[in-house]
N, C-alpha and C. Protein backbone atom coordinates (compact mmCIF):
# COMPACT_ATOMS: atom_id res chain seq x y z
N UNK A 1 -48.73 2.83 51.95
CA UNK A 1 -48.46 2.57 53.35
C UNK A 1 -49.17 3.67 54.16
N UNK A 2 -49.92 3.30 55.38
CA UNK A 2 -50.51 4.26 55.82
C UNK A 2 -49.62 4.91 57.09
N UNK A 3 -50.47 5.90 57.27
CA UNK A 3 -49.44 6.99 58.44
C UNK A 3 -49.11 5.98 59.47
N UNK A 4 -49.52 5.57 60.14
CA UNK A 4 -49.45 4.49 61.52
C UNK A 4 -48.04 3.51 60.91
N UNK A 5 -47.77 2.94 59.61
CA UNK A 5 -46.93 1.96 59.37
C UNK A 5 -45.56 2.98 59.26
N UNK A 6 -45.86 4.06 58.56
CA UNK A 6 -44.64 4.82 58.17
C UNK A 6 -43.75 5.38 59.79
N UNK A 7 -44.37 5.89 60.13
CA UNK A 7 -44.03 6.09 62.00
C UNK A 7 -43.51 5.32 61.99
N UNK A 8 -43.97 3.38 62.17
CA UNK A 8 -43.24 2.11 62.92
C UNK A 8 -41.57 2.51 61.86
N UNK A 9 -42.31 2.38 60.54
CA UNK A 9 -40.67 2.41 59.76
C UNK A 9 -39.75 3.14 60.53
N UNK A 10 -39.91 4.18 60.61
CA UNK A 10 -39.09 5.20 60.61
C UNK A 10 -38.43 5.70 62.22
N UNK A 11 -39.66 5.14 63.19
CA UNK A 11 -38.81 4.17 64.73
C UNK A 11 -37.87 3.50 64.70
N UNK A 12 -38.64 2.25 63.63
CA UNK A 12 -37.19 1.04 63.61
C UNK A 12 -36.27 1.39 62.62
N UNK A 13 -36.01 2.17 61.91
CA UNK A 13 -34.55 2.46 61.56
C UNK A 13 -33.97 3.41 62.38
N UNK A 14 -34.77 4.08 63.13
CA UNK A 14 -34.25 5.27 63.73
C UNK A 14 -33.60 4.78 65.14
N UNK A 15 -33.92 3.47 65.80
CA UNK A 15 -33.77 2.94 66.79
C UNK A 15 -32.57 2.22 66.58
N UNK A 16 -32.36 1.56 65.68
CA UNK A 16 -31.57 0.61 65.15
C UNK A 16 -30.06 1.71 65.03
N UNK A 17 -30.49 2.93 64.42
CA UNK A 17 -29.32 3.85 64.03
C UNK A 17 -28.67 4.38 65.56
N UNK A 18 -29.94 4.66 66.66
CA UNK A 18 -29.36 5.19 67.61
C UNK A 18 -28.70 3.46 68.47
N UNK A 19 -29.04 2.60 68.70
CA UNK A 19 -27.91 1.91 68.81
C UNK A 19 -26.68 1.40 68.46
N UNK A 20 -26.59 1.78 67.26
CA UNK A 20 -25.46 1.88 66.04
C UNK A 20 -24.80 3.27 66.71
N UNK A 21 -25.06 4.30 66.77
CA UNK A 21 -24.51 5.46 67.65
C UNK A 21 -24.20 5.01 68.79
N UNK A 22 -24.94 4.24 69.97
CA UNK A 22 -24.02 4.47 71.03
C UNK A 22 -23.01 3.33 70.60
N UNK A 23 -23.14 2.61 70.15
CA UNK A 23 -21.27 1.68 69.72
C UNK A 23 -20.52 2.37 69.57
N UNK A 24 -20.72 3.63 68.27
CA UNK A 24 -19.82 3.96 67.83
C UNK A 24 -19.24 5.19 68.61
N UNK A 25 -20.02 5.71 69.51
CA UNK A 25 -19.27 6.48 70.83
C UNK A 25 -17.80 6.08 71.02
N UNK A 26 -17.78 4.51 71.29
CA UNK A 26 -17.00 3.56 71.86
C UNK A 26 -15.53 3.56 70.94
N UNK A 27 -16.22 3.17 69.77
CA UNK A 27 -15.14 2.67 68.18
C UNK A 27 -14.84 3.76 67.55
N UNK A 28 -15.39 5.27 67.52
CA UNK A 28 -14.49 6.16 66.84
C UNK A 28 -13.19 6.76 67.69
N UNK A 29 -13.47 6.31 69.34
CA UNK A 29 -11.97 6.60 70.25
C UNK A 29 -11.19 5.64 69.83
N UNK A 30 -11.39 4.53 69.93
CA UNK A 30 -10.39 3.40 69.77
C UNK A 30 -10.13 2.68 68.75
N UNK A 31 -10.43 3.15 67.73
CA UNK A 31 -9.95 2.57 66.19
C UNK A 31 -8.71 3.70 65.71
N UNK A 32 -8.21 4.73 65.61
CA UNK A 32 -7.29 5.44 65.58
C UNK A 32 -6.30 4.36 66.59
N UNK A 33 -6.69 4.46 68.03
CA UNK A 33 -5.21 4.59 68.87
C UNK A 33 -4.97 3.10 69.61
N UNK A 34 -6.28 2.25 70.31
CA UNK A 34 -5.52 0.96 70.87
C UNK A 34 -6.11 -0.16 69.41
N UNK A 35 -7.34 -0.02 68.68
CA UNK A 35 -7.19 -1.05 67.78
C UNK A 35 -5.99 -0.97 66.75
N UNK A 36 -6.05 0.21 66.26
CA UNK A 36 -4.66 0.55 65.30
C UNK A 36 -3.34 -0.83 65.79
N UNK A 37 -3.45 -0.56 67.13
CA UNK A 37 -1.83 -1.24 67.67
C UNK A 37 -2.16 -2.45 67.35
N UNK A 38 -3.31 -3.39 67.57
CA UNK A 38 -3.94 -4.36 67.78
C UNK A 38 -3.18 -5.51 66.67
N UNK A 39 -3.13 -6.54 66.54
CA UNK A 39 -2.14 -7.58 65.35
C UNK A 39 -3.41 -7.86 65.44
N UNK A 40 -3.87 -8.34 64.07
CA UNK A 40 -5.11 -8.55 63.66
C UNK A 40 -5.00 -9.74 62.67
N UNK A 41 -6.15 -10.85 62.50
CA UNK A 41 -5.81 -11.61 61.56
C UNK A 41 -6.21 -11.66 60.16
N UNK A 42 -5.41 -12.78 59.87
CA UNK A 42 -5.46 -12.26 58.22
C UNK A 42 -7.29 -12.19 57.52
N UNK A 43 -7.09 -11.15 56.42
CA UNK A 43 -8.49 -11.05 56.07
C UNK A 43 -9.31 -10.42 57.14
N UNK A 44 -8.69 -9.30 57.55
CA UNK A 44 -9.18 -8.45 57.88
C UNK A 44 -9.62 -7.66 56.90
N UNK A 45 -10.94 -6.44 57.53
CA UNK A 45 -11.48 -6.05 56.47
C UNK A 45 -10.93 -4.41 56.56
N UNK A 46 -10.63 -3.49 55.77
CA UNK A 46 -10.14 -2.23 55.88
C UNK A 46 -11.03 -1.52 56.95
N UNK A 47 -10.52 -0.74 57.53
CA UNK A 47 -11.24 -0.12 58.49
C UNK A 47 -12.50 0.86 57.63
N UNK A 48 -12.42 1.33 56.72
CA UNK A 48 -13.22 2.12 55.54
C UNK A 48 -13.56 1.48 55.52
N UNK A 49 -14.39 0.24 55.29
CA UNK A 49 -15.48 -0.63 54.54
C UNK A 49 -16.47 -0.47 56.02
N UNK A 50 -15.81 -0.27 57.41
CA UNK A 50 -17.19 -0.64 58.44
C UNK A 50 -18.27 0.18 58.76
N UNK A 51 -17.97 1.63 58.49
CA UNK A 51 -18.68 2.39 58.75
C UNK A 51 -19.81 1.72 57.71
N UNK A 52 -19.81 1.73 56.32
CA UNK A 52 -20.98 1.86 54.83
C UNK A 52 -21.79 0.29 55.39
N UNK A 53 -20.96 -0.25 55.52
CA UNK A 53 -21.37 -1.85 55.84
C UNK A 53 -22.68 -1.78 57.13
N UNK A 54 -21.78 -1.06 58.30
CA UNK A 54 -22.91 -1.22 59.30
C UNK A 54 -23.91 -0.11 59.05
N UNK A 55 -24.00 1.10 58.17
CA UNK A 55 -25.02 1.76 57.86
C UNK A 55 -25.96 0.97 56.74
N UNK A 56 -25.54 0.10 56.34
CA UNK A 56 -26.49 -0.84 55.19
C UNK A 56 -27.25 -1.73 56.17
N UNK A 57 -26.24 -2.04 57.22
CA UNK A 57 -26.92 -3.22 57.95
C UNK A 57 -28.04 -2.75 58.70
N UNK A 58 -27.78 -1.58 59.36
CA UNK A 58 -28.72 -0.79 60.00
C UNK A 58 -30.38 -0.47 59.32
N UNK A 59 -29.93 -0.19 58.34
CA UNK A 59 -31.69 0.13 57.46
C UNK A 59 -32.25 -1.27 57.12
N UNK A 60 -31.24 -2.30 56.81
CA UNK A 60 -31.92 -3.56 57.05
C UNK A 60 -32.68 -4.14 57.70
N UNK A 61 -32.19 -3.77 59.08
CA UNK A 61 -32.15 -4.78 60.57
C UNK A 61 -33.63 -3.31 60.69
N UNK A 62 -34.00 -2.40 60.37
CA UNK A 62 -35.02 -1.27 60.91
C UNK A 62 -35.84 -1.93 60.18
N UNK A 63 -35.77 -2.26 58.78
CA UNK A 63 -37.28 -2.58 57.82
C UNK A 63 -37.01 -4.12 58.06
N UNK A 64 -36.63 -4.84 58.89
CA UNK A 64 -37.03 -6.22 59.36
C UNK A 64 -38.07 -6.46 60.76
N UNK A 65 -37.36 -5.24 61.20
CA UNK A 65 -37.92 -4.96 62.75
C UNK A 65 -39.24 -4.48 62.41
N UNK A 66 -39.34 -3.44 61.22
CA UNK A 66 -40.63 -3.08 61.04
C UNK A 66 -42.07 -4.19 60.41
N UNK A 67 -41.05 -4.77 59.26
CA UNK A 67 -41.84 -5.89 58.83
C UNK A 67 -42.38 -7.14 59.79
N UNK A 68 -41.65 -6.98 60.86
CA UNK A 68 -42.37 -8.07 61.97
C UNK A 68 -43.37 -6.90 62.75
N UNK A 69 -43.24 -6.05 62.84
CA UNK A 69 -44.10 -4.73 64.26
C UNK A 69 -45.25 -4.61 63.18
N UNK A 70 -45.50 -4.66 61.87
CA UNK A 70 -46.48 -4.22 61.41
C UNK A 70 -47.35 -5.12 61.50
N UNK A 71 -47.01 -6.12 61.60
CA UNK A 71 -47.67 -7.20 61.81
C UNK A 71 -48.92 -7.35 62.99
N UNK A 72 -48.67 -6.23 63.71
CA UNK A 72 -49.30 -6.66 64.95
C UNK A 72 -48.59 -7.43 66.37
N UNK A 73 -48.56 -6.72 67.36
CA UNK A 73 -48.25 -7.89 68.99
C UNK A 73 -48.79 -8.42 69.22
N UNK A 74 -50.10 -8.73 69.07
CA UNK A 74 -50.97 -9.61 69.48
C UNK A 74 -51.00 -10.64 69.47
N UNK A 75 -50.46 -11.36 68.69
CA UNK A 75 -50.11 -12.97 68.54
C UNK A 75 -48.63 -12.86 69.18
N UNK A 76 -48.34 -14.27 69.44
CA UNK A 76 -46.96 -14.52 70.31
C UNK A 76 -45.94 -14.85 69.38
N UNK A 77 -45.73 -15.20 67.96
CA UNK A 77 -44.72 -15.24 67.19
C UNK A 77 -44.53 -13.99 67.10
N UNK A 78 -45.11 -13.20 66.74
CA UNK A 78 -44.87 -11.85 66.36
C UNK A 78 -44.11 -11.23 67.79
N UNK A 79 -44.57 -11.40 68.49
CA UNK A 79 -44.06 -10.71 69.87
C UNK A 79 -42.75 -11.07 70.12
N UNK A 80 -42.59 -12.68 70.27
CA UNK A 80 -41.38 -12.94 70.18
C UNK A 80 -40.37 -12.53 69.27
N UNK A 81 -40.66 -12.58 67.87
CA UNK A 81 -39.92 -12.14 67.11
C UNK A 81 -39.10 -10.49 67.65
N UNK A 82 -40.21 -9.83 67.77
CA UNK A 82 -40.21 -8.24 68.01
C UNK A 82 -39.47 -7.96 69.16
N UNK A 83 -39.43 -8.90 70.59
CA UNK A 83 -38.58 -8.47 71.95
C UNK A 83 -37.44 -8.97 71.27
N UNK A 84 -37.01 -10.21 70.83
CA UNK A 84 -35.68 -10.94 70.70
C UNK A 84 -34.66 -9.68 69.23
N UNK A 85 -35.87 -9.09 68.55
CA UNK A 85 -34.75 -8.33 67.68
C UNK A 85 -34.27 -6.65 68.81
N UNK A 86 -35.02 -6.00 70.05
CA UNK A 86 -34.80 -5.51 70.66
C UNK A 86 -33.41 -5.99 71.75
N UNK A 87 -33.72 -7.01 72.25
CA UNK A 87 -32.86 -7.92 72.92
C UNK A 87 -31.25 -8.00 72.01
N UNK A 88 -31.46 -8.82 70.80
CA UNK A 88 -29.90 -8.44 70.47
C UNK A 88 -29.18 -7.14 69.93
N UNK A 89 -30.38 -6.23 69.64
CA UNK A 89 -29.81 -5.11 69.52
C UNK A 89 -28.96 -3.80 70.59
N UNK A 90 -29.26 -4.75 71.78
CA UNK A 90 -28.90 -3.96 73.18
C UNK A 90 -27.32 -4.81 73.03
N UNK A 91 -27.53 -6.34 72.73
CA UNK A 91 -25.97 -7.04 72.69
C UNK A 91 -24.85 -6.36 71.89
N UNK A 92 -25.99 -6.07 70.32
CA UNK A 92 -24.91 -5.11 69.76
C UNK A 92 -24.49 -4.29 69.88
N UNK A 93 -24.94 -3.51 71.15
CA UNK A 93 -23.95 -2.02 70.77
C UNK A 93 -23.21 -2.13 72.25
N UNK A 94 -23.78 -3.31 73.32
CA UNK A 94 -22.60 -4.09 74.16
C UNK A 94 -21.63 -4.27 73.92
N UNK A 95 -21.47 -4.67 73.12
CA UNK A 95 -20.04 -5.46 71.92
C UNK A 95 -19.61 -4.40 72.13
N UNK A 96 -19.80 -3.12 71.23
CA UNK A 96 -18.99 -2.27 71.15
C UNK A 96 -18.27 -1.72 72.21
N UNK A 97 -19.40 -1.46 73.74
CA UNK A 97 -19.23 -0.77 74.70
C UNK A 97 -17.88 -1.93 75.26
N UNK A 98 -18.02 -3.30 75.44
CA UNK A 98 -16.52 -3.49 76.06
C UNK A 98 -15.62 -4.06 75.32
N UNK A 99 -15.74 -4.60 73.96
CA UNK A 99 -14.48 -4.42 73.17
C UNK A 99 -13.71 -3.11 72.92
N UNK A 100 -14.07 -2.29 72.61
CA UNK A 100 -13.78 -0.75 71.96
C UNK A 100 -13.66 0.09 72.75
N UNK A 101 -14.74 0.29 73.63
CA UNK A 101 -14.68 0.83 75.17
C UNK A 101 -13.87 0.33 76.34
N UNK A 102 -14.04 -0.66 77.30
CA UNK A 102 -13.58 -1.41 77.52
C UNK A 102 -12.11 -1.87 77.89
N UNK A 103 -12.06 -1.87 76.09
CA UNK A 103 -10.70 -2.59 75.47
C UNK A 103 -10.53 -4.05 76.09
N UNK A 104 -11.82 -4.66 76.26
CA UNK A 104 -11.66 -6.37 76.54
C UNK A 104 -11.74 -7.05 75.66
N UNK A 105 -10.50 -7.81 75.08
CA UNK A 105 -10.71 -8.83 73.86
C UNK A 105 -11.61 -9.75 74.26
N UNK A 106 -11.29 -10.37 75.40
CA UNK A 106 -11.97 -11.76 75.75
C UNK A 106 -13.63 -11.39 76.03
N UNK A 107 -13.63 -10.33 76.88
CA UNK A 107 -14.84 -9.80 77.10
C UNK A 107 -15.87 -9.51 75.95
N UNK A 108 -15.20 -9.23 74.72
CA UNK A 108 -15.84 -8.80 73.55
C UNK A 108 -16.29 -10.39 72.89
N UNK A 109 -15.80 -11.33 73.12
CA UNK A 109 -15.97 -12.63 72.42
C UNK A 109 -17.34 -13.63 73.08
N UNK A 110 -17.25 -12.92 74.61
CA UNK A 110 -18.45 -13.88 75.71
C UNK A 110 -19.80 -13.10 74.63
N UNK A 111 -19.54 -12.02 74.65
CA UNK A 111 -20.42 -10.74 73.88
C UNK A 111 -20.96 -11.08 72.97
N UNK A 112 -20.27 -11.31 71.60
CA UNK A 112 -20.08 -11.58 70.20
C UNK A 112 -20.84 -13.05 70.09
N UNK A 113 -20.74 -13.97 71.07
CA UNK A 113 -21.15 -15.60 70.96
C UNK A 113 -22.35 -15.22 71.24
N UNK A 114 -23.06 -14.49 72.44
CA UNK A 114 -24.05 -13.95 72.53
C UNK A 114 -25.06 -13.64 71.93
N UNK A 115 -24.37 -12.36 71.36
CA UNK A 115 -25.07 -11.73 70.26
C UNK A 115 -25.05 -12.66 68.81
N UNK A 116 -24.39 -13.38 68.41
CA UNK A 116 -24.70 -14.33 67.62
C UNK A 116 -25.40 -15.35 67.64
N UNK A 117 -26.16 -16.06 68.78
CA UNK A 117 -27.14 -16.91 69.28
C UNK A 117 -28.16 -15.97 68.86
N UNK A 118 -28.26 -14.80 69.78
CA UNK A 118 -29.50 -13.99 69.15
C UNK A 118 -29.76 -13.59 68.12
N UNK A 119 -28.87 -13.15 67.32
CA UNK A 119 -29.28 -12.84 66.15
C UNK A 119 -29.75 -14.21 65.45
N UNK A 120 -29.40 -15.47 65.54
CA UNK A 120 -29.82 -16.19 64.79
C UNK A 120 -31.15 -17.39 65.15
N UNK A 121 -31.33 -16.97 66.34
CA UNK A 121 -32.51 -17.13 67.54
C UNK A 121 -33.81 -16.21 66.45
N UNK A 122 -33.51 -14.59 66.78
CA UNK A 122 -34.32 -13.41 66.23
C UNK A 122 -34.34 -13.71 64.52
N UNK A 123 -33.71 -14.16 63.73
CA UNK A 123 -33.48 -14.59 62.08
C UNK A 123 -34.91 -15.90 62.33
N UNK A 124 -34.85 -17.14 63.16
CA UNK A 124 -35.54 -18.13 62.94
C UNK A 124 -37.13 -17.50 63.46
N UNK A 125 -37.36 -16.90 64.19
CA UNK A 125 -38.39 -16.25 64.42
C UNK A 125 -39.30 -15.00 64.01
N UNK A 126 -38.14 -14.38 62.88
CA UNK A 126 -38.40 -13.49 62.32
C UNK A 126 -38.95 -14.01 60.92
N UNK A 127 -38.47 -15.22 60.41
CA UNK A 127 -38.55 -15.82 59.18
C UNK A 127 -40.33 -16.61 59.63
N UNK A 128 -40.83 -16.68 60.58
CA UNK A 128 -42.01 -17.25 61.34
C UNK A 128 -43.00 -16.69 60.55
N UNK A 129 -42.65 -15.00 61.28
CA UNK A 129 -43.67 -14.01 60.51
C UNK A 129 -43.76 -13.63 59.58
N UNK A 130 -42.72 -13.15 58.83
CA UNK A 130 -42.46 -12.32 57.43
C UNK A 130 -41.01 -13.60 56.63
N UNK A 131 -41.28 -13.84 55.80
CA UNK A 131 -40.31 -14.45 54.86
C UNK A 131 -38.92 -13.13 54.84
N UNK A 132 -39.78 -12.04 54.38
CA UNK A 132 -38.66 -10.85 54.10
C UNK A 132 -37.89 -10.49 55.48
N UNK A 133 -38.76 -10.56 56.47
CA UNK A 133 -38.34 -9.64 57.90
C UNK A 133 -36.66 -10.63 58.07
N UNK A 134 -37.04 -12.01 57.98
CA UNK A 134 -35.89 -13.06 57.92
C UNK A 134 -34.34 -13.02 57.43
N UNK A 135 -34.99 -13.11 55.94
CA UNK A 135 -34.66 -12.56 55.06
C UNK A 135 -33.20 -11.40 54.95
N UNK A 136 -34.23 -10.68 55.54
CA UNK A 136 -33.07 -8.92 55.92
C UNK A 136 -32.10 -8.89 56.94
N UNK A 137 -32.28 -9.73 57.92
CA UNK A 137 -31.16 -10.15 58.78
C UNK A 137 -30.02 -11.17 58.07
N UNK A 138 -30.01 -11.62 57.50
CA UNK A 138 -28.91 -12.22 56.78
C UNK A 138 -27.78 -12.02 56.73
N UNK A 139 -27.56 -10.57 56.14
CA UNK A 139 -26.21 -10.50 55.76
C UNK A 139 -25.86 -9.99 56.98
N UNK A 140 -26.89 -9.51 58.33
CA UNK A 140 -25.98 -9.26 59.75
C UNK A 140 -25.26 -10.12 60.44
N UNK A 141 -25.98 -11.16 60.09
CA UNK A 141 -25.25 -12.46 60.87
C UNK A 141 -24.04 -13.08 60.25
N UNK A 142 -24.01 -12.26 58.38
CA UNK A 142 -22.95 -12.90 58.00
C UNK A 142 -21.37 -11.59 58.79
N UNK A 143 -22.37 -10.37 58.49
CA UNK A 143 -20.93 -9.60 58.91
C UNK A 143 -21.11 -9.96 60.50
N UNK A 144 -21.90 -10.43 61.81
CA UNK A 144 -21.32 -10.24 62.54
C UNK A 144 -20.51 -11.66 62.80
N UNK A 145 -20.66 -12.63 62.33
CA UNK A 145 -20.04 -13.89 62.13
C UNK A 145 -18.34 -13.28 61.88
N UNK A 146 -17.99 -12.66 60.73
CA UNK A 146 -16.83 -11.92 60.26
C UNK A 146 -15.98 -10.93 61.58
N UNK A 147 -17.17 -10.72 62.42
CA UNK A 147 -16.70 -10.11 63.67
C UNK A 147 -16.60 -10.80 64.54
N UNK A 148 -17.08 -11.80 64.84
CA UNK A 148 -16.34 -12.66 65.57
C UNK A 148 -15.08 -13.26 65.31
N UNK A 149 -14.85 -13.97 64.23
CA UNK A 149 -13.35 -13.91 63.46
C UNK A 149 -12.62 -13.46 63.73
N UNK A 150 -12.91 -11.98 63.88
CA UNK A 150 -11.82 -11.07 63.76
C UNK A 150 -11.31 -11.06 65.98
N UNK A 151 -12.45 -10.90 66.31
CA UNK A 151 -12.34 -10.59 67.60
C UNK A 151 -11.45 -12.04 68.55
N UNK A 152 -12.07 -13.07 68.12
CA UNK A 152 -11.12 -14.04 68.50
C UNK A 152 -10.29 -14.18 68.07
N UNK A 153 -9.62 -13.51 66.49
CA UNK A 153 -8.22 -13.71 66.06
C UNK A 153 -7.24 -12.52 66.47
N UNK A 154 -8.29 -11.70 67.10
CA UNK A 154 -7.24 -9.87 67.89
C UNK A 154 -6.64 -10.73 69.25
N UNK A 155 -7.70 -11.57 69.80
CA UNK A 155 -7.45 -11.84 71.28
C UNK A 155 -6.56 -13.12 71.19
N UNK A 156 -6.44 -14.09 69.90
CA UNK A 156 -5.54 -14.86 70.38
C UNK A 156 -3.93 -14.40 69.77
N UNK A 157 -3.86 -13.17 68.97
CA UNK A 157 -2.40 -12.53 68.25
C UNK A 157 -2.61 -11.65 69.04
N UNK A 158 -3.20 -11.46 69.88
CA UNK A 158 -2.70 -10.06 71.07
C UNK A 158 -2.72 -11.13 73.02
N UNK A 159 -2.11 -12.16 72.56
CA UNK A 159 -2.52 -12.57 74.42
C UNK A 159 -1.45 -11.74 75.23
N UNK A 160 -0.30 -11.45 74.44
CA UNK A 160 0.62 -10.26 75.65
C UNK A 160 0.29 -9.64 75.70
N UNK A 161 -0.52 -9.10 74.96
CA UNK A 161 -0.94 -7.57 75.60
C UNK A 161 -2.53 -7.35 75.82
N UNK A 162 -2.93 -8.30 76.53
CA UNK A 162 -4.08 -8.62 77.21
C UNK A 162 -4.17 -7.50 78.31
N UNK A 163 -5.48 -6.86 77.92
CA UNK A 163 -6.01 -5.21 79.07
C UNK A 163 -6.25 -6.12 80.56
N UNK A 164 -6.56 -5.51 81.44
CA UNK A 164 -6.34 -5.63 82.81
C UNK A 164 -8.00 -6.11 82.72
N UNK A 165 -8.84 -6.12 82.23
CA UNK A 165 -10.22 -6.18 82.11
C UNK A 165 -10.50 -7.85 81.60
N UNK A 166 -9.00 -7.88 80.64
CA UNK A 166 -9.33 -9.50 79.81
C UNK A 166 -8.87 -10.08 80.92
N UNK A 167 -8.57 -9.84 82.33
CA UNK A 167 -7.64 -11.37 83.26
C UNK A 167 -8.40 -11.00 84.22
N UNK A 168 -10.07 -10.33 84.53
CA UNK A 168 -10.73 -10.47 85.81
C UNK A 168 -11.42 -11.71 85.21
């Protein structure tokens, strides 16, 4: 791999990680004290499994991003591919900022539907260019699929105690 490709690598995981950081600004305040309270539905996943999970997902979602950027912008699949995995990566760490931040169930779900169009928008366009780039998004869409689950099953076993943010 030459110097010019290793740079792109090491952007797109590094980009991918710092949006993974600002979420978790959000989720290391509020997983101790208002999710803790939260009634959650069944098959939930331990709170220990999310951190390893979204650091796996993260080096994924960087060497997918990269495997489409090496490619070249110059052509318009490629481009597309390349804004739309930028694009939901701003949704994802949205999510975090008003579920977790926030504390909007409902708000976190407009979010989550969102960001799940895109990710699977950015998966069909990514699979255009690179079989692999495709490929590597996979299991994001399966865990964030699992997060949606969860987020519509917090907001419909928590409607009494709906934040002042879920009834604007």
């Amino acid at each position: 791999m030459n110097c010019g490709n290793v740079i792109k690598l090491i952007v797109s995981i590094v980009a991918t990680f710092a949006a993974g950081g600002i979420g978790s600004l959000f989720t290391f305040k509020a997983v101790p004290t208002w999710y803790q309270k939260l009634r959650k539905p069944p098959y939930t996943p331990p709170n220990r499994l999310f951190g390893p999970v979204w650091t796996i997902l993260y080096i994924l979602m960087g060497i997918s991003v990269f495997l489409v950027w090496r490619e070249g912008l110059a052509t318009s699949s490629v481009m597309i591919a390349f804004i739309l995995f930028w694009v939901q990566l701003v949704f994802n760490a949205l999510w975090s900022v008003v579920f977790f931040g926030v504390k909007s169930k409902g708000g976190g779900i407009i979010i989550i539907i969102v960001l799940w169009i895109l990710i699977m928008i950015t998966i069909i366009n990514s699979f255009r260019v690179s079989v692999w780039a495709g490929s590597l998004l996979i299991p994001y869409i399966v865990w964030v699929s699992i997060a949606a689950y969860l987020n519509i099953g917090i907001w419909a076993l928590n409607k009494s105690n709906i934040s002042a943010t879920d009834t604007k």
